[in-house]
N, C-alpha and C. Protein backbone atom coordinates (compact mmCIF):
# COMPACT_ATOMS: atom_id res chain seq x y z
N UNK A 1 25.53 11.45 -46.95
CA UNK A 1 26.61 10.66 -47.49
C UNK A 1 26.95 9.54 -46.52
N UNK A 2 26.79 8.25 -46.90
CA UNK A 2 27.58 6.77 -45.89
C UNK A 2 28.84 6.83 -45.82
N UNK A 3 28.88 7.07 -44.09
CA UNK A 3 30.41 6.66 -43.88
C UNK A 3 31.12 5.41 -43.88
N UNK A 4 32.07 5.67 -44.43
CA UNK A 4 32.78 4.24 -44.69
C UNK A 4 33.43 3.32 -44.07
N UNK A 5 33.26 2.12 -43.11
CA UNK A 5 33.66 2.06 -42.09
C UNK A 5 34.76 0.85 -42.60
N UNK A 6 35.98 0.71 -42.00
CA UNK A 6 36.88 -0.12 -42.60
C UNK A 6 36.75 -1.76 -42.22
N UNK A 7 36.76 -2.47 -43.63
CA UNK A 7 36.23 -3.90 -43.45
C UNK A 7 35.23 -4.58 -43.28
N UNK A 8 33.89 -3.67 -43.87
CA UNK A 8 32.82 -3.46 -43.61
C UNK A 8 32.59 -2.97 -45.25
N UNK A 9 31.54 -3.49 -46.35
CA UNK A 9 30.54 -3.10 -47.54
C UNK A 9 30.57 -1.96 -47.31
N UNK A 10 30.77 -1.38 -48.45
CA UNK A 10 29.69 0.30 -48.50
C UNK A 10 28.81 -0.05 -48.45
N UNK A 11 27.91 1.04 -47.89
CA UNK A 11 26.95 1.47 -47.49
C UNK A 11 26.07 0.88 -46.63
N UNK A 12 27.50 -0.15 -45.29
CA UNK A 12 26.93 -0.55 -44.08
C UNK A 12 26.72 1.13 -43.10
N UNK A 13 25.40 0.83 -42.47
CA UNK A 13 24.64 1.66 -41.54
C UNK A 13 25.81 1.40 -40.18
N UNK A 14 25.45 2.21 -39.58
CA UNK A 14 26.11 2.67 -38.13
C UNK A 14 24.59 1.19 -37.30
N UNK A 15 24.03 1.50 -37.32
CA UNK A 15 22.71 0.47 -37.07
C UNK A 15 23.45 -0.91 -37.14
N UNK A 16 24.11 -0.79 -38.68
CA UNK A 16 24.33 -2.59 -38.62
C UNK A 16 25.54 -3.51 -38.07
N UNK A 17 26.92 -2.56 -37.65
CA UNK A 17 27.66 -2.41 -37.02
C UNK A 17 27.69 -3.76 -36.08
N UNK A 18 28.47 -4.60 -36.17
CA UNK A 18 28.14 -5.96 -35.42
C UNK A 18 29.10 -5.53 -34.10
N UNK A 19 29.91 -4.59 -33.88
CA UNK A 19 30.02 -4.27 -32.37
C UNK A 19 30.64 -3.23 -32.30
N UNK A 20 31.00 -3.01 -30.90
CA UNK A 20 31.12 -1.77 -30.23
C UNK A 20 32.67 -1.53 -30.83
N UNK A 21 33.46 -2.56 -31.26
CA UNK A 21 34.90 -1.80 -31.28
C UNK A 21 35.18 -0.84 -32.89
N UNK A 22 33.72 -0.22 -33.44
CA UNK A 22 33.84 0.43 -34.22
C UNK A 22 33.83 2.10 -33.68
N UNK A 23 33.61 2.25 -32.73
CA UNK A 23 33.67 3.17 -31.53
C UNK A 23 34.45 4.04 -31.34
N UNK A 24 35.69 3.25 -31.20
CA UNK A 24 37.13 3.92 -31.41
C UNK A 24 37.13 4.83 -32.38
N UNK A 25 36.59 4.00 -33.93
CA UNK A 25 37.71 4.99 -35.33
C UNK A 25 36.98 5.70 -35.36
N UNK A 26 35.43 5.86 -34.75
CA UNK A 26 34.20 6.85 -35.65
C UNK A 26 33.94 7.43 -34.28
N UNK A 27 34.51 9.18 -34.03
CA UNK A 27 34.43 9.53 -33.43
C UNK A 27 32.79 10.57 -32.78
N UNK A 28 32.33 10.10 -34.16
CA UNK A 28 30.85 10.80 -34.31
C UNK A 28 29.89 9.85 -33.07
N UNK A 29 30.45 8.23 -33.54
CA UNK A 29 29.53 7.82 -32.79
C UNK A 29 29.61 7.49 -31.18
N UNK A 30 31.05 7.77 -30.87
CA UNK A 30 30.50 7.95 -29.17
C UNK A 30 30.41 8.98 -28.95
N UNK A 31 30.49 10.12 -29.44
CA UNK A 31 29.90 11.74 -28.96
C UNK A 31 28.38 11.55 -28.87
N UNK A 32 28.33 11.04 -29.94
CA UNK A 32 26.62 10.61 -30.28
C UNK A 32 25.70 9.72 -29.13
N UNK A 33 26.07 8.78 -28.69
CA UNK A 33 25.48 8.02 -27.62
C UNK A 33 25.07 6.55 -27.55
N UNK A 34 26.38 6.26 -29.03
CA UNK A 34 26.01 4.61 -28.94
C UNK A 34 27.27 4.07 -28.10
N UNK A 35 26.40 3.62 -27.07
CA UNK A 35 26.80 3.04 -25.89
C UNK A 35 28.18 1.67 -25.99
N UNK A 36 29.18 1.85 -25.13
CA UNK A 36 30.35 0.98 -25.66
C UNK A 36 30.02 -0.34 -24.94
N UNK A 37 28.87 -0.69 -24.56
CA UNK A 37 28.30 -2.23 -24.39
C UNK A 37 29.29 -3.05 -23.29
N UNK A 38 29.46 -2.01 -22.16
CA UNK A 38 29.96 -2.43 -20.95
C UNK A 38 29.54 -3.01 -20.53
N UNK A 39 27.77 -2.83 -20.54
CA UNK A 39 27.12 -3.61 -19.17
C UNK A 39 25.62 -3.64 -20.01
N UNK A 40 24.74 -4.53 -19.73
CA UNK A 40 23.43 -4.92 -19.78
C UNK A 40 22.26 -3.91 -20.10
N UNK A 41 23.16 -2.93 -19.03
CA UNK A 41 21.97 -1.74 -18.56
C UNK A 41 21.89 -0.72 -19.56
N UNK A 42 20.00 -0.45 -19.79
CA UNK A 42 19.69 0.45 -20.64
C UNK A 42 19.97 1.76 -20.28
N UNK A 43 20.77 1.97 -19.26
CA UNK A 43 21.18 3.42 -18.60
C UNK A 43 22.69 3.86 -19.54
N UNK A 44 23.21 2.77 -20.12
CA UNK A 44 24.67 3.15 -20.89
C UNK A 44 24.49 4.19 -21.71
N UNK A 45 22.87 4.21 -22.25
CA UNK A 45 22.83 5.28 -23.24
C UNK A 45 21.82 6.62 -22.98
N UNK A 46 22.32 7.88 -23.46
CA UNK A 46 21.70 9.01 -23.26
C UNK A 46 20.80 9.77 -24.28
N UNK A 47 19.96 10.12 -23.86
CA UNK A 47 18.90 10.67 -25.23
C UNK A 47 19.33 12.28 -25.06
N UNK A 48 20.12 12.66 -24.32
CA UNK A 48 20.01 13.78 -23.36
C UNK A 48 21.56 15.21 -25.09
N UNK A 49 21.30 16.33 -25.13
CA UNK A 49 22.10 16.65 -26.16
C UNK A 49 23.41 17.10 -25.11
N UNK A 50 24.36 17.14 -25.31
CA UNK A 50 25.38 17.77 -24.34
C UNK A 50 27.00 18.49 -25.58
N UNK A 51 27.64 19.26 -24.68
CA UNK A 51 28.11 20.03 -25.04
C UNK A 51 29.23 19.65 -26.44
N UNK A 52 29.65 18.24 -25.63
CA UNK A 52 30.22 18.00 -27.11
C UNK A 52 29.83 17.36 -28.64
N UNK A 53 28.82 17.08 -28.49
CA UNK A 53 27.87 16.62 -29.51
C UNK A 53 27.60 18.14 -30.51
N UNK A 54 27.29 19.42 -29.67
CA UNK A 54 27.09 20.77 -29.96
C UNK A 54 28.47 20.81 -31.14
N UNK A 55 29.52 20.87 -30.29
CA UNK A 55 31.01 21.05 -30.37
C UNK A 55 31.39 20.36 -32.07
N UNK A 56 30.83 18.91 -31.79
CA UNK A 56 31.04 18.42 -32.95
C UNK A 56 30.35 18.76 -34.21
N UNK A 57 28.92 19.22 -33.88
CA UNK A 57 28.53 19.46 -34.95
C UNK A 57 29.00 20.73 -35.70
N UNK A 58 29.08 21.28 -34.84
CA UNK A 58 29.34 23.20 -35.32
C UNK A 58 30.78 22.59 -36.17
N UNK A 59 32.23 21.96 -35.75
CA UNK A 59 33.56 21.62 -36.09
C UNK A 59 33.91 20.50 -36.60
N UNK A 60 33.40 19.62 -36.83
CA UNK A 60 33.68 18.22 -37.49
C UNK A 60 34.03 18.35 -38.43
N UNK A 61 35.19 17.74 -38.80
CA UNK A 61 35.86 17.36 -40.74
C UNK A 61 34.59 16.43 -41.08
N UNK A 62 34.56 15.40 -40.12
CA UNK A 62 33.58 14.72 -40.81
C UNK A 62 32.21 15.11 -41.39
N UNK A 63 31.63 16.37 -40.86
CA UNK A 63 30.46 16.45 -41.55
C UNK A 63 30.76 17.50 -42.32
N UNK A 64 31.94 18.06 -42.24
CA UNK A 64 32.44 19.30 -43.54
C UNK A 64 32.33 18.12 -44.69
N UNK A 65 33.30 17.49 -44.54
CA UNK A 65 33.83 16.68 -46.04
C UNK A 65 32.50 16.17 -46.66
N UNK A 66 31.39 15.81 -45.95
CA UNK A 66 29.80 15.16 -46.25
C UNK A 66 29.16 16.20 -46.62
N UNK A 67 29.27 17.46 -46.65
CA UNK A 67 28.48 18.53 -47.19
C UNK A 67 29.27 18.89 -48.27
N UNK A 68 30.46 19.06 -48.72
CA UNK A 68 31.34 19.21 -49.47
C UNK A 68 31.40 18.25 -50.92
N UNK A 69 31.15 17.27 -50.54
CA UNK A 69 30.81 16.00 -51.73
C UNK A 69 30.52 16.14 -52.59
N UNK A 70 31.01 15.53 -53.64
CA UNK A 70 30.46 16.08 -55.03
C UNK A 70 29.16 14.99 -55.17
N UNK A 71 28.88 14.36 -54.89
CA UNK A 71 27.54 13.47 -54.78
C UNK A 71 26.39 13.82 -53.65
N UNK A 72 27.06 14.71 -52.94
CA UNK A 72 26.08 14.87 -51.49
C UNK A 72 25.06 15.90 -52.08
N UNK A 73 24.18 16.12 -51.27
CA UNK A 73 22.80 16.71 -51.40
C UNK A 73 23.33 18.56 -51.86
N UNK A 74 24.34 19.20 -51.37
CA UNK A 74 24.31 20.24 -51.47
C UNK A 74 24.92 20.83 -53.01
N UNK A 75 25.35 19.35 -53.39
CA UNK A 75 26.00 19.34 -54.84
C UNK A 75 24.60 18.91 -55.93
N UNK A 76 23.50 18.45 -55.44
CA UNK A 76 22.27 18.06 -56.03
C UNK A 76 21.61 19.31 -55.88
N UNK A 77 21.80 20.02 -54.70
CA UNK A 77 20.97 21.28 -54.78
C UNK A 77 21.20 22.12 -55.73
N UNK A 78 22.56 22.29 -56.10
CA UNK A 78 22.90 23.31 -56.50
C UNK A 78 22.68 23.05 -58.05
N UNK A 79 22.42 21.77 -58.38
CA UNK A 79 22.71 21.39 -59.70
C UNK A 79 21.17 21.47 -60.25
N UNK A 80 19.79 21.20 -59.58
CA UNK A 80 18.30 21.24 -59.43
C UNK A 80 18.10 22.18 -59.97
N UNK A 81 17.40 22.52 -60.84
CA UNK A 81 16.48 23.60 -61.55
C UNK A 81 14.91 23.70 -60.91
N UNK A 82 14.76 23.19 -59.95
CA UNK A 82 13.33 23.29 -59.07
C UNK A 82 13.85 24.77 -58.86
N UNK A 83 12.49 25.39 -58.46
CA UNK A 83 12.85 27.01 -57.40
C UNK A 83 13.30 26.73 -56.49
N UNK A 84 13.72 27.78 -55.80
CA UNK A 84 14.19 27.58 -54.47
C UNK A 84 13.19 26.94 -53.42
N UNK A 85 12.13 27.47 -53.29
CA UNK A 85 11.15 27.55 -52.16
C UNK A 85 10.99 25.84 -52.15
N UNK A 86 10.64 25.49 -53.42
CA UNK A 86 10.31 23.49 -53.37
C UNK A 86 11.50 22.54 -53.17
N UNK A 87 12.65 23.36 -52.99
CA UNK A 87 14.08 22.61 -52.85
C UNK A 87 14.23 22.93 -51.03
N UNK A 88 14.00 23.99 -50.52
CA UNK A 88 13.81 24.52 -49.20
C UNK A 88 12.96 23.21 -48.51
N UNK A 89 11.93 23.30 -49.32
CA UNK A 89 11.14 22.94 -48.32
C UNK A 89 11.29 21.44 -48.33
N UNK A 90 11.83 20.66 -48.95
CA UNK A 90 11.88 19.49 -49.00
C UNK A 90 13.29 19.30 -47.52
N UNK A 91 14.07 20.35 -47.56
CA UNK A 91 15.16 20.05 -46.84
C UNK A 91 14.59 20.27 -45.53
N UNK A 92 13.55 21.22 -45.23
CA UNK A 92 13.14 21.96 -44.01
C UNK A 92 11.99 20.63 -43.67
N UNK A 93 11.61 19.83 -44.25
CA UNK A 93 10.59 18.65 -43.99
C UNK A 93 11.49 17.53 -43.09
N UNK A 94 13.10 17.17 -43.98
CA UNK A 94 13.86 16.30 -43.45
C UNK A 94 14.77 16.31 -42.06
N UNK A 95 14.77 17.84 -42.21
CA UNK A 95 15.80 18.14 -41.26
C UNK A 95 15.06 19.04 -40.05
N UNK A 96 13.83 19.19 -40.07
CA UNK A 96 13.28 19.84 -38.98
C UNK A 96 11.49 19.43 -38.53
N UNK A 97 11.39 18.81 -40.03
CA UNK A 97 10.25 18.05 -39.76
C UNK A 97 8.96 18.99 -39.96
N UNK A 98 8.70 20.33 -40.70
CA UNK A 98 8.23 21.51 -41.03
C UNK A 98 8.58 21.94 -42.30
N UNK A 99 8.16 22.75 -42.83
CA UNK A 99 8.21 23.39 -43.97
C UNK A 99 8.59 24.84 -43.64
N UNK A 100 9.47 25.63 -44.38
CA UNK A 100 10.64 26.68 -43.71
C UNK A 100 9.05 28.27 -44.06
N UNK A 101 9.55 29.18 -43.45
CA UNK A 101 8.80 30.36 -43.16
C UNK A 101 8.73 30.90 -44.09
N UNK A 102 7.79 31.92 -44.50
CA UNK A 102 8.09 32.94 -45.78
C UNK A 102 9.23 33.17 -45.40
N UNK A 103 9.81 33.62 -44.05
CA UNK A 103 11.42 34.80 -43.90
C UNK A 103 12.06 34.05 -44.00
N UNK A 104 12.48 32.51 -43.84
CA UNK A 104 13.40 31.74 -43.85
C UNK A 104 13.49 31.53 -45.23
N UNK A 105 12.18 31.47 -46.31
CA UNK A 105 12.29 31.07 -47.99
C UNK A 105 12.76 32.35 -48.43
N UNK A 106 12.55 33.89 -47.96
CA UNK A 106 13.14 34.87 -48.38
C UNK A 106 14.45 35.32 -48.06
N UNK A 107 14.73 34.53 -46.64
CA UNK A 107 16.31 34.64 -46.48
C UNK A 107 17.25 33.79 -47.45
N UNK A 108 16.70 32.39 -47.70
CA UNK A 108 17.34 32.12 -48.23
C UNK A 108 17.65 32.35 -49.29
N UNK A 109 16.93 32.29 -50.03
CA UNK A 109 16.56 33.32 -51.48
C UNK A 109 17.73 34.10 -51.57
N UNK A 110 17.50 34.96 -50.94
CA UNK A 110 18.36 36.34 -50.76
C UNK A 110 20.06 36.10 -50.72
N UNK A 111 19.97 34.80 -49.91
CA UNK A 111 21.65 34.67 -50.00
C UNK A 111 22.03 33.85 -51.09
N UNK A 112 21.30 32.84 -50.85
CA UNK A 112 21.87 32.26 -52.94
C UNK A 112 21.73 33.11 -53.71
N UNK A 113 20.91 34.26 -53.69
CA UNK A 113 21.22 35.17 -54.83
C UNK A 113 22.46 35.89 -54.55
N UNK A 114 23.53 36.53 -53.49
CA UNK A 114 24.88 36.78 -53.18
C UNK A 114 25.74 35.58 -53.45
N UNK A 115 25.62 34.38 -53.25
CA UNK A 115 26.24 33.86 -53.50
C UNK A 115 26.33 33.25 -55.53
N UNK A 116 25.92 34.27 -55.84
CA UNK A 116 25.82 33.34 -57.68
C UNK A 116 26.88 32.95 -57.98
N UNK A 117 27.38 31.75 -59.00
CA UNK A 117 28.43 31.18 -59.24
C UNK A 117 28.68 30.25 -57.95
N UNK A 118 28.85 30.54 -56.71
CA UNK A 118 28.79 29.34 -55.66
C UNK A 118 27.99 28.62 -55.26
N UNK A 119 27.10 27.93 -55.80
CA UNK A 119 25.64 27.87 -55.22
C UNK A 119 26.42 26.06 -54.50
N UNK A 120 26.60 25.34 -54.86
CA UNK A 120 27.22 24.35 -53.72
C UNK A 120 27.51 25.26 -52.47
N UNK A 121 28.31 25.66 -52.39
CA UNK A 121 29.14 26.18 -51.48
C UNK A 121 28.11 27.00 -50.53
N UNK A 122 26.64 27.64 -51.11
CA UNK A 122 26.00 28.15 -50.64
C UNK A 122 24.95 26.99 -50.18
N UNK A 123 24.76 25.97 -50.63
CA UNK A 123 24.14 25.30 -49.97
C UNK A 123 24.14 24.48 -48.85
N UNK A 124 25.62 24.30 -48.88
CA UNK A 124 26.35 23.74 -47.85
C UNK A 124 25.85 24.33 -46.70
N UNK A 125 26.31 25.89 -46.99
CA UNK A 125 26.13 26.68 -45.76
C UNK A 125 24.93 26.88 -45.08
N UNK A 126 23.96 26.54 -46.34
CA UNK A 126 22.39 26.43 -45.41
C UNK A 126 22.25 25.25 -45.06
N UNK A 127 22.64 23.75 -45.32
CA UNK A 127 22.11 22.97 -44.40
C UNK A 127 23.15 22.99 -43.43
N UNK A 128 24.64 23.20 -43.50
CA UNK A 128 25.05 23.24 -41.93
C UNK A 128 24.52 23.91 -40.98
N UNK A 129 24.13 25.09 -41.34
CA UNK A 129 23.20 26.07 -40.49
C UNK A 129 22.10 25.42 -39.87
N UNK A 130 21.33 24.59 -40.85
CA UNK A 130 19.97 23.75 -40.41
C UNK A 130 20.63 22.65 -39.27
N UNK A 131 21.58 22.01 -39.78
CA UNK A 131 22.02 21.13 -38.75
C UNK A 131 22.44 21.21 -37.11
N UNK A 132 22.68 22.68 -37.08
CA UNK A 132 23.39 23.25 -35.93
C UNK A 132 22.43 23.88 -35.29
N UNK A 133 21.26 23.59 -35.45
CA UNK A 133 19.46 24.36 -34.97
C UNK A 133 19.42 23.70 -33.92
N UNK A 134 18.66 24.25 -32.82
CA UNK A 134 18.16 23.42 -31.48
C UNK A 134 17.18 22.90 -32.27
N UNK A 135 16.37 23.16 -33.01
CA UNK A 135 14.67 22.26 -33.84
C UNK A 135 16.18 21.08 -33.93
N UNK A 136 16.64 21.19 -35.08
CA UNK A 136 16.84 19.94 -35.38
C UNK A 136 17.61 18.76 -34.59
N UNK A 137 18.47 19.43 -33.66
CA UNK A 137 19.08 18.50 -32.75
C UNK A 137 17.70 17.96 -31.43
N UNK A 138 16.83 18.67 -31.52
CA UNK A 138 15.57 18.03 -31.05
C UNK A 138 15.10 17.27 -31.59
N UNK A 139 14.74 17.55 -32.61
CA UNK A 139 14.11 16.29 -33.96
C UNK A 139 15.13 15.37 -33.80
N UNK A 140 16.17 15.16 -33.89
CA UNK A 140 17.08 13.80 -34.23
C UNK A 140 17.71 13.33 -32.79
């Protein structure tokens, strides 16, 4: 889901951002490591993951309310008549860069089937889960 940044088009990118004093309101992106353009040097920024980046991902409103969406992916999942395994694996390609395990296609399986009637709500819970992976905070 594009965050909306104030005074700025929908569906301007964090990328297109013409400067640093967007920094302040979007607290994602200095946890994240775009650099507040103090100085010249390519040292302002870190490739490195650290504790509050962890912090944010596991607790953020902001990426609750983006999984929560009635337009976001976990509201498309749930709405998809594909099987599970070809809906898995499309997410396990994006978000980890692999295709998920038999035990990971049978775990999941297993819990959307506990969860019937919630299946948003259950999907949510598997890509936050995916998001909060050392694979994927490696991958990204």
């Amino acid at each position: 889901m594009p965050t909306k940044y104030a005074g700025l088009p929908a569906g301007t990118r964090a990328l297109q951002l013409p400067d640093d004093s967007f920094n302040a309101t979007t607290y994602f992106l200095t946890v994240f490591g775009r650099p507040d353009n103090s100085s010249a040097c390519e040292c302002e920024r870190t490739n490195d993951g650290s504790l509050a980046q962890r912090l944010h991902l596991l607790n953020a409103k902001t990426i609750q309310e983006k999984l929560a969406n009635a337009q976001g992916l976990p509201a498309k999942l749930a709405k998809d008549t594909a099987p599970v395994s070809e809906k898995l694996r499309g997410i396990y390609l994006g978000a980890v860069a692999r295709v998920p395990t038999a035990e990971e296609t049978k775990t999941t399986e297993e819990f959307l089937t506990k969860r019937q009637g919630k299946e948003q709500e259950a999907w949510e819970d598997i890509l936050w889960a995916l998001l909060n992976t050392k694979e994927f905070l490696f991958n990204h």
